[in-house]
Protein backbone atom coordinates (compact mmCIF):
# COMPACT_ATOMS: atom_id res chain seq x y z
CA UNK A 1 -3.04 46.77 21.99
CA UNK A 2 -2.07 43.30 20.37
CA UNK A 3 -1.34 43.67 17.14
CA UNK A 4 -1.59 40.63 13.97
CA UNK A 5 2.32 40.58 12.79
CA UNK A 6 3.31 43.15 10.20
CA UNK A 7 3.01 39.63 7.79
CA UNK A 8 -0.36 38.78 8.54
CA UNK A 9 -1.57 42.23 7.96
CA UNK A 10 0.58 42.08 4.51
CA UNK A 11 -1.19 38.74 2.91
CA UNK A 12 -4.71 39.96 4.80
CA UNK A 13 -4.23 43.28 2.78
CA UNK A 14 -2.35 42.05 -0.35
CA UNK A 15 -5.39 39.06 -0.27
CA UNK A 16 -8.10 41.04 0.36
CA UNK A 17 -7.47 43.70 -2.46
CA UNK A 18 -6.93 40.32 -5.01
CA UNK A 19 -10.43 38.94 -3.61
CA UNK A 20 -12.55 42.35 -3.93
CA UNK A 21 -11.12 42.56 -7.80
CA UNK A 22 -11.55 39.16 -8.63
CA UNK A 23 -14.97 39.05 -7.48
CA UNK A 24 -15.86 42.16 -9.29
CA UNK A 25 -14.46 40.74 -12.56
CA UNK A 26 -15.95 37.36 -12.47
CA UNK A 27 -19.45 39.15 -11.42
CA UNK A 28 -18.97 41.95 -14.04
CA UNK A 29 -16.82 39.98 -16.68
CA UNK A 30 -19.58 39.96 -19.57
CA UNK A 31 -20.24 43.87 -19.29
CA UNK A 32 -16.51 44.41 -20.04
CA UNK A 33 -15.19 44.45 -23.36
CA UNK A 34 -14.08 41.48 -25.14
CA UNK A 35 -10.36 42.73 -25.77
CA UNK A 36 -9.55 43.62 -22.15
CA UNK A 37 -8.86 39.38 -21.55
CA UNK A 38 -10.66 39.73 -18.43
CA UNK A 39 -11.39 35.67 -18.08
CA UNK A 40 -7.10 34.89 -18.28
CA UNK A 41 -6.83 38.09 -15.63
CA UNK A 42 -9.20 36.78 -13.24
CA UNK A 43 -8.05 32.66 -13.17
CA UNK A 44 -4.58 34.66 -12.58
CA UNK A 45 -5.69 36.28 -9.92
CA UNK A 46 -7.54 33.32 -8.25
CA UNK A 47 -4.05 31.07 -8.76
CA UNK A 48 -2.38 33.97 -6.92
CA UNK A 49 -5.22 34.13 -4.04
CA UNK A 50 -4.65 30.16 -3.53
CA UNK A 51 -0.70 30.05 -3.17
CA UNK A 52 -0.95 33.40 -0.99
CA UNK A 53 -3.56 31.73 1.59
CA UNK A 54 -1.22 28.62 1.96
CA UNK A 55 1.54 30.54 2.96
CA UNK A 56 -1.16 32.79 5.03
CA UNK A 57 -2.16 29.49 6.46
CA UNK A 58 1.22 28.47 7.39
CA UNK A 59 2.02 31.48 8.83
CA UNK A 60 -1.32 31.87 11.09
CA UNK A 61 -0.39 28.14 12.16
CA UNK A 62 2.69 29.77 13.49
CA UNK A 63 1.57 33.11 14.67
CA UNK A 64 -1.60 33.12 16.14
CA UNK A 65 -3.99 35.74 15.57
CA UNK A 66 -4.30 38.33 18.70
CA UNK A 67 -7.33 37.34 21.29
CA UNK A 68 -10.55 39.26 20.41
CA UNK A 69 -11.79 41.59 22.97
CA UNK A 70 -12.77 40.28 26.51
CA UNK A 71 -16.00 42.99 26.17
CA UNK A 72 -17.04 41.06 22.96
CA UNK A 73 -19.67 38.93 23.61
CA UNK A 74 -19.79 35.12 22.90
CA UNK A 75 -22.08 35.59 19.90
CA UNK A 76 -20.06 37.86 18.05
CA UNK A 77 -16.91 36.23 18.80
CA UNK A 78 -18.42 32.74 17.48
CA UNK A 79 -19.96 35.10 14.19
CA UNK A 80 -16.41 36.32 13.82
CA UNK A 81 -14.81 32.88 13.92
CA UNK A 82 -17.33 31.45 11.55
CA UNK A 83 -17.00 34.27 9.21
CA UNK A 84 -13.22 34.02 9.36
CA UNK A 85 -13.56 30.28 8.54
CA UNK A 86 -15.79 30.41 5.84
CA UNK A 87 -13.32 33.05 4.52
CA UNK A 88 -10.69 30.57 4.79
CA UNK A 89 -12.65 27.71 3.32
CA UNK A 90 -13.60 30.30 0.19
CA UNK A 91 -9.83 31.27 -0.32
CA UNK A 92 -9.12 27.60 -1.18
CA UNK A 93 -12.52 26.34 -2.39
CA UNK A 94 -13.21 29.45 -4.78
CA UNK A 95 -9.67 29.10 -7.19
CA UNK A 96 -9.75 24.94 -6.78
CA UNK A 97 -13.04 25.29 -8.54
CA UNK A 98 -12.23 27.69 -11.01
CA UNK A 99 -9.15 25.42 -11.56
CA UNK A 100 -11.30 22.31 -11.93
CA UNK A 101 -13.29 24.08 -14.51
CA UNK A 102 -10.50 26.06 -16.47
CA UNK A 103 -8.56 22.78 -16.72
CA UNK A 104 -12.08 20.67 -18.45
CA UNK A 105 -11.73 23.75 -21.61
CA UNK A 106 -9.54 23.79 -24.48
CA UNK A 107 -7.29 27.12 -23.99
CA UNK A 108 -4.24 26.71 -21.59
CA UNK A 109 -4.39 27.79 -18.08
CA UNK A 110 -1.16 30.63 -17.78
CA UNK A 111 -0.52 32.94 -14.89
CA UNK A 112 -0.54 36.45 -15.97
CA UNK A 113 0.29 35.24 -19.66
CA UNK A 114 4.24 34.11 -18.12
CA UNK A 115 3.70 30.58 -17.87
CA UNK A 116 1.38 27.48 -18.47
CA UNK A 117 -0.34 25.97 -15.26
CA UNK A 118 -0.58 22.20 -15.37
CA UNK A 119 -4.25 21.29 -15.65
CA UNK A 120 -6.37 18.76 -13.34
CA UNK A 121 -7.08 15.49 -15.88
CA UNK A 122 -10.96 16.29 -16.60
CA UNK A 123 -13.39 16.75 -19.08
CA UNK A 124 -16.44 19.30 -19.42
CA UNK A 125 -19.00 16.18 -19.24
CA UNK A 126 -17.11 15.09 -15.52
CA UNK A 127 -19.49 15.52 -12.79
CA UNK A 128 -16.70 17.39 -10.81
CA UNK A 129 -16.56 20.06 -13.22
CA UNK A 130 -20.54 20.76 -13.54
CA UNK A 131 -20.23 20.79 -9.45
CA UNK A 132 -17.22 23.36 -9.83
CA UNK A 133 -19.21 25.33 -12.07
CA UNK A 134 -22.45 25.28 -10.27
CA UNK A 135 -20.47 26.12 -6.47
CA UNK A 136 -17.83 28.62 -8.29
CA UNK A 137 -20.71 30.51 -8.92
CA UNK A 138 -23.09 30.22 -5.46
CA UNK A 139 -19.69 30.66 -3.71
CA UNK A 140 -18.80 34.15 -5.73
CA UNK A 141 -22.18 35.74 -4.63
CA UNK A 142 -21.90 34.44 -0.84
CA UNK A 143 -18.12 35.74 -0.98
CA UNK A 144 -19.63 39.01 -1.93
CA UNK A 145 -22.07 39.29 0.59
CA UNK A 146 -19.70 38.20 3.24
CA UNK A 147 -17.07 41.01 2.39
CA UNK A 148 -19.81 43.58 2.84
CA UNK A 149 -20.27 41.79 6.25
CA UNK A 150 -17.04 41.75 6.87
CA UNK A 151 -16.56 45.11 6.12
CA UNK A 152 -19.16 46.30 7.69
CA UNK A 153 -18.56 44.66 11.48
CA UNK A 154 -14.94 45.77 10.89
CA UNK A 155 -16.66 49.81 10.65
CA UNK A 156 -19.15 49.02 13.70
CA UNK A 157 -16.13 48.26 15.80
CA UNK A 158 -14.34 51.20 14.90
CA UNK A 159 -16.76 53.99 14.38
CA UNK A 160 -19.27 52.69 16.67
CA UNK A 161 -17.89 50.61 19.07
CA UNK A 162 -14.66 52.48 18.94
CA UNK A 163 -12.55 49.77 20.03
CA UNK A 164 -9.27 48.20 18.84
CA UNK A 165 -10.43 45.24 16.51
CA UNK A 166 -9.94 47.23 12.89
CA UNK A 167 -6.89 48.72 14.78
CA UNK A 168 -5.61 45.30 15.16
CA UNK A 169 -5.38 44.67 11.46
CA UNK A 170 -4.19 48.16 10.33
């Protein structure tokens, strides 16, 4: 069975967790209390997401991802590779905006309260940051919906199909 290197299946774990937790905080963020600095947690955790999927991307460039299963057929291969992009695309789209936004308020932008992150040079009335703000949040739901997906063709092919593509990752 071809494998992903023990790297790829490192950042695709390490990433994955990040997403799922980020995704419940920014959906869930005004049901948690005040005090728990939820907001400063989350843009963290989105600045973390974006540096580990460049190096992610760098090393899939490198090491390519094993072939899918000859059995598979076309359509699911092409749903795969669409899902994986748009996964991709989300992983750099989804902390950019929240960056674009963060950087238009007043507070400073810190990684896990350690240090300051420069800010992009815009303001809240800056059509860029109502179009972050408006896709941060369209993009959050769809990212949701596609890790159920994601999850739930990754199950399919193991409990039901019972072949080696969740294997693969493991």
């Amino acid at each position: 069975m071809a494998r992903y290197t023990s790297v790829a299946r490192a950042l695709h774990w390490i990433i994955a967790i990040l997403i799922i937790a980020n995704l419940a905080l920014g959906i869930g963020h005004e049901a948690l209390p005040k005090d728990w600095a939820v907001m400063p947690v989350h843009k963290s955790i989105g600045l973390t997401v974006l540096a580990l999927t460049l190096v992610r991307i760098g090393w899939r460039l490198t090491h390519p991802a094993p072939r899918l299963p000859a059995a598979m057929p076309s359509w699911e291969k092409g749903a795969a590779h669409a899902t994986h992009f748009l996964f991709y695309a989300f992983m750099i789209l989804m902390p950019l905006s929240g960056w674009i936004m963060t950087s238009a308020g007043t507070r400073p932008l810190n990684w896990f309260f350690l240090f300051d992150v420069p800010k992009f040079a815009v303001t809240k009335g800056d059509a860029i940051v109502g179009l972050s703000g408006e896709g941060h949040e369209i993009m959050g739901f769809t990212w949701a919906a596609l890790v159920v997906v994601h999850i739930g063709a990754a199950l399919r092919h193991h409990i039901v199909l019972k072949d080696d593509v969740l294997r693969r990752m493991l």
